[in-house]
C-alpha atoms as a PDB file:
ATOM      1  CA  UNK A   1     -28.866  14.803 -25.930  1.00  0.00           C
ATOM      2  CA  UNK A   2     -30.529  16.919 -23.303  1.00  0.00           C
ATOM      3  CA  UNK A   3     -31.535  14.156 -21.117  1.00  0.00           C
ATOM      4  CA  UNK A   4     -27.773  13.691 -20.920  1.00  0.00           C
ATOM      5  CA  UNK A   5     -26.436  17.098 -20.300  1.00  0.00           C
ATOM      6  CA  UNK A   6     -29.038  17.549 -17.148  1.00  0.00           C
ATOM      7  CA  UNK A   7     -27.226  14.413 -15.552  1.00  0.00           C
ATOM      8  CA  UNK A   8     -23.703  15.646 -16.504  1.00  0.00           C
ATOM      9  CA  UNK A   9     -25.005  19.093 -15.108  1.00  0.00           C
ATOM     10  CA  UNK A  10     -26.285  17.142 -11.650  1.00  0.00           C
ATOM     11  CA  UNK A  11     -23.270  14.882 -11.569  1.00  0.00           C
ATOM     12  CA  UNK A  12     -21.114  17.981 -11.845  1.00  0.00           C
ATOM     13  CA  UNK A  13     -23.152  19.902  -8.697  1.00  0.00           C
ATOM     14  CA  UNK A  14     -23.413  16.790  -6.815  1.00  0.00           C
ATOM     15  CA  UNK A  15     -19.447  16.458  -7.287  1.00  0.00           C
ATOM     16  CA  UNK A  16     -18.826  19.961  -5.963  1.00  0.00           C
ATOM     17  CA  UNK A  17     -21.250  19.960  -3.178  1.00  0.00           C
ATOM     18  CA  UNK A  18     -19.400  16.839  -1.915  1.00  0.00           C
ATOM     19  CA  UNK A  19     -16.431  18.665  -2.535  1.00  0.00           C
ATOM     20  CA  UNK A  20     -17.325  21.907   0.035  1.00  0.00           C
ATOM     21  CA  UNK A  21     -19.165  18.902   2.202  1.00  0.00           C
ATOM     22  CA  UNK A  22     -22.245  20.688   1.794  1.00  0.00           C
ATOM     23  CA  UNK A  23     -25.736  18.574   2.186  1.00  0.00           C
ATOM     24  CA  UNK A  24     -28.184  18.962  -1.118  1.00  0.00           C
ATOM     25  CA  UNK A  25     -30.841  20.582   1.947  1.00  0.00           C
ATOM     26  CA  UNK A  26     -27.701  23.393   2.593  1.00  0.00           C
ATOM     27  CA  UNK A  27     -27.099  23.832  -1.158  1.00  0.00           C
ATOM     28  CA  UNK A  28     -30.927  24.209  -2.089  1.00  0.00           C
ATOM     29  CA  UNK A  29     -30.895  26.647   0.950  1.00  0.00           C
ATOM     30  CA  UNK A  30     -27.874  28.674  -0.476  1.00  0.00           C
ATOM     31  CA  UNK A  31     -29.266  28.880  -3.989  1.00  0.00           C
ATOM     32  CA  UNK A  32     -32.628  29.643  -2.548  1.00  0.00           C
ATOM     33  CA  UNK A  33     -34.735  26.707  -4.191  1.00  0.00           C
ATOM     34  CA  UNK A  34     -35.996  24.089  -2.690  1.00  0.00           C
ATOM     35  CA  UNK A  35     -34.273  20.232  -1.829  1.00  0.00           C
ATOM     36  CA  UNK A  36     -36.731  18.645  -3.985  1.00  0.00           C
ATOM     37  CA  UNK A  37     -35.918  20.828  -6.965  1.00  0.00           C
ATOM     38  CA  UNK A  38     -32.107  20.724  -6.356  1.00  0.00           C
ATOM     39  CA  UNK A  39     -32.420  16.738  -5.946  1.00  0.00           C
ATOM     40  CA  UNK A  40     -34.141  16.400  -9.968  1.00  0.00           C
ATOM     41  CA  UNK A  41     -31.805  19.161 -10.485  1.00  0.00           C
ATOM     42  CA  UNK A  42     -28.787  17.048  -9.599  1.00  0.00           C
ATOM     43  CA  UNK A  43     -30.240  13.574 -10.644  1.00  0.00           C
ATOM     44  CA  UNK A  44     -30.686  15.253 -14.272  1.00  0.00           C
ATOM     45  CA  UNK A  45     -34.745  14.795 -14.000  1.00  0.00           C
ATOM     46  CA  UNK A  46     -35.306  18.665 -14.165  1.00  0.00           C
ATOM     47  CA  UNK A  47     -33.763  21.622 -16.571  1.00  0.00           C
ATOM     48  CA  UNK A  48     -31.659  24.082 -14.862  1.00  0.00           C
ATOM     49  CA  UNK A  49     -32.017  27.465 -15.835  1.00  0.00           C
ATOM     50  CA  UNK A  50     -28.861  29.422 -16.159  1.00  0.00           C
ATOM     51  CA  UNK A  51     -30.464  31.894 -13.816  1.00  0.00           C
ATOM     52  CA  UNK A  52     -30.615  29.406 -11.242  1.00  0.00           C
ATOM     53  CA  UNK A  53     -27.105  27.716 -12.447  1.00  0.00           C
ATOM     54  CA  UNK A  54     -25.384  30.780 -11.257  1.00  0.00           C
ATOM     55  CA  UNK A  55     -26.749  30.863  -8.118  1.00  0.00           C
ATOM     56  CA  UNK A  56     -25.874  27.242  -7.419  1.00  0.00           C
ATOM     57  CA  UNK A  57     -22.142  27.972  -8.985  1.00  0.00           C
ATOM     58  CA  UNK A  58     -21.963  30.452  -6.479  1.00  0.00           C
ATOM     59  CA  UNK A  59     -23.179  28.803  -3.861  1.00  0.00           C
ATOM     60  CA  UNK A  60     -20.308  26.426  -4.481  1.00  0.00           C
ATOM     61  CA  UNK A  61     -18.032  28.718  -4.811  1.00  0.00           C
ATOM     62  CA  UNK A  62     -16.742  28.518  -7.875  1.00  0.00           C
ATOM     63  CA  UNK A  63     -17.659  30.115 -11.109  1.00  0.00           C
ATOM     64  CA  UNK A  64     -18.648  29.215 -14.758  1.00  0.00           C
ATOM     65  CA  UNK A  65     -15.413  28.366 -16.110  1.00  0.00           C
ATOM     66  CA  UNK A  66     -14.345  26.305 -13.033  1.00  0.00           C
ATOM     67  CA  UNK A  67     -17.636  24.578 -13.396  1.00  0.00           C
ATOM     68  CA  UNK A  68     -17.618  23.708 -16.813  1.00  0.00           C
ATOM     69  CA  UNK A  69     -13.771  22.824 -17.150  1.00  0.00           C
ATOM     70  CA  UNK A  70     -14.184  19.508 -15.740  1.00  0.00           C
ATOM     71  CA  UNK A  71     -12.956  16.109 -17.934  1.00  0.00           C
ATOM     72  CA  UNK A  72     -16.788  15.202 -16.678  1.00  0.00           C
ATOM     73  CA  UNK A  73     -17.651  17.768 -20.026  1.00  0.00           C
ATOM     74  CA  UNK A  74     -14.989  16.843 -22.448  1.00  0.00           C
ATOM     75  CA  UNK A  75     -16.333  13.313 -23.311  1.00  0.00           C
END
């Protein structure tokens, strides 16, 4: 179960930094972590803290309930 949430997590960020054509080095820059991280981050290889979710929400300018109220989480 949480091996699946990560990559619905990732798939979620990657969808949105697409979205705001941002590059996963500009997004780990915004959210002030590195590319590496934010690359396990959004391949679902590494937990997300929900410190560091809010900084990457933000960084994509959106917010919790934007983020989460995706079909991508209603499976």
């Amino acid at each position: 179960m949480q091996e699946n949430i990560n990559i619905t997590i990732g798939n979620r960020i990657k969808q949105l930094r697409k979205i705001e054509n941002l590059s996963q080095e500009a997004l780990a820059n915004l959210a002030e972590v590195e590319r590496a991280y934010m690359n396990g981050v959004e391949t679902g290889k590494r937990n997300v803290s929900v410190k560091l979710l809010s900084k990457i929400i933000l960084a994509l300018n959106t917010d919790f309930t934007e983020f989460f109220n995706d079909e991508i989480f209603k499976k």
